[in-house]
Protein backbone atom coordinates (compact mmCIF):
# COMPACT_ATOMS: atom_id res chain seq x y z
CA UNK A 1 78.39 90.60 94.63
CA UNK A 2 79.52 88.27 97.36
CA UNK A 3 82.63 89.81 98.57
CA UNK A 4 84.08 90.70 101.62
CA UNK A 5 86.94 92.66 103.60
CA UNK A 6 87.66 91.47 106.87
CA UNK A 7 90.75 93.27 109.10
CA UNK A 8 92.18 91.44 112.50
CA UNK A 9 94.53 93.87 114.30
CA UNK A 10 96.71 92.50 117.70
CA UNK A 11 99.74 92.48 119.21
CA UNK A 12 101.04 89.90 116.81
CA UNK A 13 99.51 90.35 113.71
CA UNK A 14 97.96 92.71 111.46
CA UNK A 15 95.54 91.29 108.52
CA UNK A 16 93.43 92.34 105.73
CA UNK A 17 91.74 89.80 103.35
CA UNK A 18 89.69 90.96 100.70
CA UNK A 19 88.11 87.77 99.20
CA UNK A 20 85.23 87.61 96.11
CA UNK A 21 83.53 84.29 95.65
CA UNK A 22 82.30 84.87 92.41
CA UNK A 23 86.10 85.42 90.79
CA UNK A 24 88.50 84.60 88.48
CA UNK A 25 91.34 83.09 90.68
CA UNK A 26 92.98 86.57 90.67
CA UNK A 27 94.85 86.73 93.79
CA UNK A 28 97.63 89.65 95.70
CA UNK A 29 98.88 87.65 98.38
CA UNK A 30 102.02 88.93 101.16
CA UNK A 31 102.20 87.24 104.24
CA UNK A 32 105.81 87.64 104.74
CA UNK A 33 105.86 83.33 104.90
CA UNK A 34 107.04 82.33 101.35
CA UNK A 35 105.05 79.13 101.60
CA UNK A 36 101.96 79.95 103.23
CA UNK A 37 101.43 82.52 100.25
CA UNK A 38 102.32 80.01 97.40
CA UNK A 39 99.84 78.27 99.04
CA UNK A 40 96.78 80.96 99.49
CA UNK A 41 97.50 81.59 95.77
CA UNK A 42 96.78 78.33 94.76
CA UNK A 43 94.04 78.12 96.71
CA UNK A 44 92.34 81.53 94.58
CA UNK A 45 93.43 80.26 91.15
CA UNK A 46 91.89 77.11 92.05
CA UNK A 47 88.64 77.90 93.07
CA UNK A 48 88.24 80.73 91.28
CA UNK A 49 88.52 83.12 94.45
CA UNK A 50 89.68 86.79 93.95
CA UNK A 51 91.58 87.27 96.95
CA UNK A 52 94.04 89.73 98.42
CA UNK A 53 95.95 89.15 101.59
CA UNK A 54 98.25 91.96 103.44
CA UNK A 55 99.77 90.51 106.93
CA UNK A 56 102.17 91.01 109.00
CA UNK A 57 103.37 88.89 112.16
CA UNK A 58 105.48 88.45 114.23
CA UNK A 59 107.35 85.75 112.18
CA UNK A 60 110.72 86.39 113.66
CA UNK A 61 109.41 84.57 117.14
CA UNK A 62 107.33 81.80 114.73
CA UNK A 63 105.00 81.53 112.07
CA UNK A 64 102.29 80.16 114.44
CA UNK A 65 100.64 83.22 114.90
CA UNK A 66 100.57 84.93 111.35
CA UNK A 67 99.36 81.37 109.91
CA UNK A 68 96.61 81.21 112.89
CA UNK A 69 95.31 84.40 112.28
CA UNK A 70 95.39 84.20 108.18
CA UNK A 71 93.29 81.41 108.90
CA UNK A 72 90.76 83.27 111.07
CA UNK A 73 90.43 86.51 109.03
CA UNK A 74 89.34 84.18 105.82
CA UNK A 75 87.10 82.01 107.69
CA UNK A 76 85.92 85.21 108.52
CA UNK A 77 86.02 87.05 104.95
CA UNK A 78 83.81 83.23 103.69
CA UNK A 79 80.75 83.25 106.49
CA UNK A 80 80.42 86.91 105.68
CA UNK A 81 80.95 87.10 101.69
CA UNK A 82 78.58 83.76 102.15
CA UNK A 83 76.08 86.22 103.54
CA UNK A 84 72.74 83.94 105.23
CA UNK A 85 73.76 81.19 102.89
CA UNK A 86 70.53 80.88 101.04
CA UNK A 87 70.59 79.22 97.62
CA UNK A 88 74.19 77.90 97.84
CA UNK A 89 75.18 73.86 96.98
CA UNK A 90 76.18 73.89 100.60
CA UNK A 91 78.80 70.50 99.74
CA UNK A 92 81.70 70.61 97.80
CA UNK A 93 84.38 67.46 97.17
CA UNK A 94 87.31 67.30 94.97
CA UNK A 95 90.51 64.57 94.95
CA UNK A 96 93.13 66.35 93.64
CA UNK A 97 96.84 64.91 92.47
CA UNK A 98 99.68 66.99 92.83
CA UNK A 99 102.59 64.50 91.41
CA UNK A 100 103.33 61.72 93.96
CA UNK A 101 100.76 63.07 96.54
CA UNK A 102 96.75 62.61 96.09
CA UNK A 103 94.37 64.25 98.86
CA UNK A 104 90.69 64.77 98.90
CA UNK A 105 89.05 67.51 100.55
CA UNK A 106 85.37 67.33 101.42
CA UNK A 107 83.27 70.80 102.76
CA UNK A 108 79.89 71.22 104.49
CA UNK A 109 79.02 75.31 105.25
CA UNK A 110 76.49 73.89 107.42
CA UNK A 111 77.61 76.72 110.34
CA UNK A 112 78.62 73.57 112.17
CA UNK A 113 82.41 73.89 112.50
CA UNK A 114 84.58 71.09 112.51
CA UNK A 115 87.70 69.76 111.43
CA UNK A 116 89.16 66.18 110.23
CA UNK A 117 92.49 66.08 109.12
CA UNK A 118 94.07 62.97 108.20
CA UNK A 119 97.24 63.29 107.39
CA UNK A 120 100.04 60.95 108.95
CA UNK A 121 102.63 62.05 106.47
CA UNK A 122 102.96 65.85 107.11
CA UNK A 123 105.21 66.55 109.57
CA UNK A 124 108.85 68.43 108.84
CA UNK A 125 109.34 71.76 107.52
CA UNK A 126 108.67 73.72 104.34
CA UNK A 127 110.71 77.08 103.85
CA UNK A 128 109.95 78.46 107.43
CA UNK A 129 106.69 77.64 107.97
CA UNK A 130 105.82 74.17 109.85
CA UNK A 131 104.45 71.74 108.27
CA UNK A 132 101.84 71.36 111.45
CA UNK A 133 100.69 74.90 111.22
CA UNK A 134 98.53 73.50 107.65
CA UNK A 135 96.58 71.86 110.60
CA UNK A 136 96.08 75.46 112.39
CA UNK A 137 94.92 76.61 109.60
CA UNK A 138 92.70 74.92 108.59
CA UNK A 139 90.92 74.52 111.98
CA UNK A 140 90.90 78.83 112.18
CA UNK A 141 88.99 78.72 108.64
CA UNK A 142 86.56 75.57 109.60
CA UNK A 143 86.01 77.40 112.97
CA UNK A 144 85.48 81.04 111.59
CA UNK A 145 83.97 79.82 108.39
CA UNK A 146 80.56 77.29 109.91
CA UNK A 147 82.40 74.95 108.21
CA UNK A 148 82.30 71.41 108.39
CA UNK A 149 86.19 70.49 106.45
CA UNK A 150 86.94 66.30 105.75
CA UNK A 151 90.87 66.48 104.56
CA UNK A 152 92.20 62.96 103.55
CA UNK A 153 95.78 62.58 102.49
CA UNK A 154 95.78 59.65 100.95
CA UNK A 155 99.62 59.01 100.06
CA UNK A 156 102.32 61.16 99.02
CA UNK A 157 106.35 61.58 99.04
CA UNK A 158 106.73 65.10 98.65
CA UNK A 159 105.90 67.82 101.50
CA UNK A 160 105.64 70.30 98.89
CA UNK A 161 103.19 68.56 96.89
CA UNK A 162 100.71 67.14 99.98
CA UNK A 163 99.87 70.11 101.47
CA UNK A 164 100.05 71.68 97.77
CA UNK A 165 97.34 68.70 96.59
CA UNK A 166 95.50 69.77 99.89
CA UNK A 167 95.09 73.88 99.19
CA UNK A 168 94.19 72.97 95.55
CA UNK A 169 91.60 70.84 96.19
CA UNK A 170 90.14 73.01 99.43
CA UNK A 171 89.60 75.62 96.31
CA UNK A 172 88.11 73.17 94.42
CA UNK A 173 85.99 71.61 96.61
CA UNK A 174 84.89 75.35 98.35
CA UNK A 175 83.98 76.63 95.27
CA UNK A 176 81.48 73.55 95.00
CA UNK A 177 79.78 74.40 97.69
CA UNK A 178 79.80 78.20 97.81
CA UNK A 179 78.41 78.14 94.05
CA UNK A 180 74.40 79.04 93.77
CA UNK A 181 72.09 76.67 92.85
CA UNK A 182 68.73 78.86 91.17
CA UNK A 183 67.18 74.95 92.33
CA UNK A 184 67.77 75.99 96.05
CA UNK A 185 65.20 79.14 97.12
CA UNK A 186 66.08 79.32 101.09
CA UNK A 187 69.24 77.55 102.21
CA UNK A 188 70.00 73.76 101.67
CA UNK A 189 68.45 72.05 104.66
CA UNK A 190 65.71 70.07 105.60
CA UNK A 191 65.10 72.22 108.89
CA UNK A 192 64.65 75.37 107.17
CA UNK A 193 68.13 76.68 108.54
CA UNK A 194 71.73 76.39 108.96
């Protein structure tokens, strides 16, 4: 079982994420941000995550730090579900259409964090969550994860539907490469190590 419960207590947020990579896409999600849970549930159908979130934040100052730290306790929940890494694919990719908007999201669990986010067209808001904060997110997860995370938006209209195309295919593309390969015996590099 590669699973994983991961709690972050402070002053401005409490979290628990319980996250299995071998799932269904069964997901209990309350963040107390409308969006951002939408969002984390598309994410588990999509890659087939079971995951359950529980946070609370201090939302009534801004979403900032809920978001932030949602983003932190899953990286976390992924490097240790993902365990020393051996046997898995390693890369993941998917380009995924969510009406007018198309975004491709590329992954490397190399334990080399980094983030690329292209995206010229998010700004604005979405229920009460900033559209910016998708971009603190993601770098938390990359960051906590040893994850390497390419995110293209390529065009879209819709607010909704980028950052929607965007979560969907980050489930997609990390359930590529968190999936075992019986080909791989130690972990997916030519140096012997991640």
């Amino acid at each position: 079982m590669r699973n994983a419960e991961v709690e972050r207590r402070t002053k401005e947020t409490q979290i628990r994420i319980k996250l299995e990579l071998d799932g269904r896409g069964t997901y209990d999600v309350s963040t107390g941000i409308g969006f951002l849970d939408h969002m984390l549930a598309l994410f588990s159908v999509h890659g087939f995550f079971d995951l359950s979130v529980i946070a609370k934040g201090d939302i009534n100052v801004d979403c900032h730090h809920t978001v932030e730290d949602v983003g932190l306790v899953l990286g976390d929940a992924l490097s240790s579900a993902l365990g020393d890494r051996k046997g898995i694919s390693r890369y993941g990719h998917a380009v995924t259409p969510m009406d007018d908007a198309l975004s491709s999201v590329t992954i490397d669990l190399s334990n080399r964090p980094y983030l690329v986010l292209n995206a010229p067209l998010i700004s604005g808001q979405q229920d009460t969550m900033g559209i910016y904060l998708v971009k603190e997110f993601f770098r938390a997860v990359s960051n906590r994860a040893g994850m390497n995370l390419h995110i293209n938006v390529r065009y879209g209209e819709n607010l909704h539907h980028i950052v929607e195309s965007v979560f969907k295919g980050f489930g997609r593309a990390l359930d590529q490469a968190t999936a075992l390969d019986s080909r791989i015996t130690g972990v997916r590099s030519s140096k012997g190590a991640l």
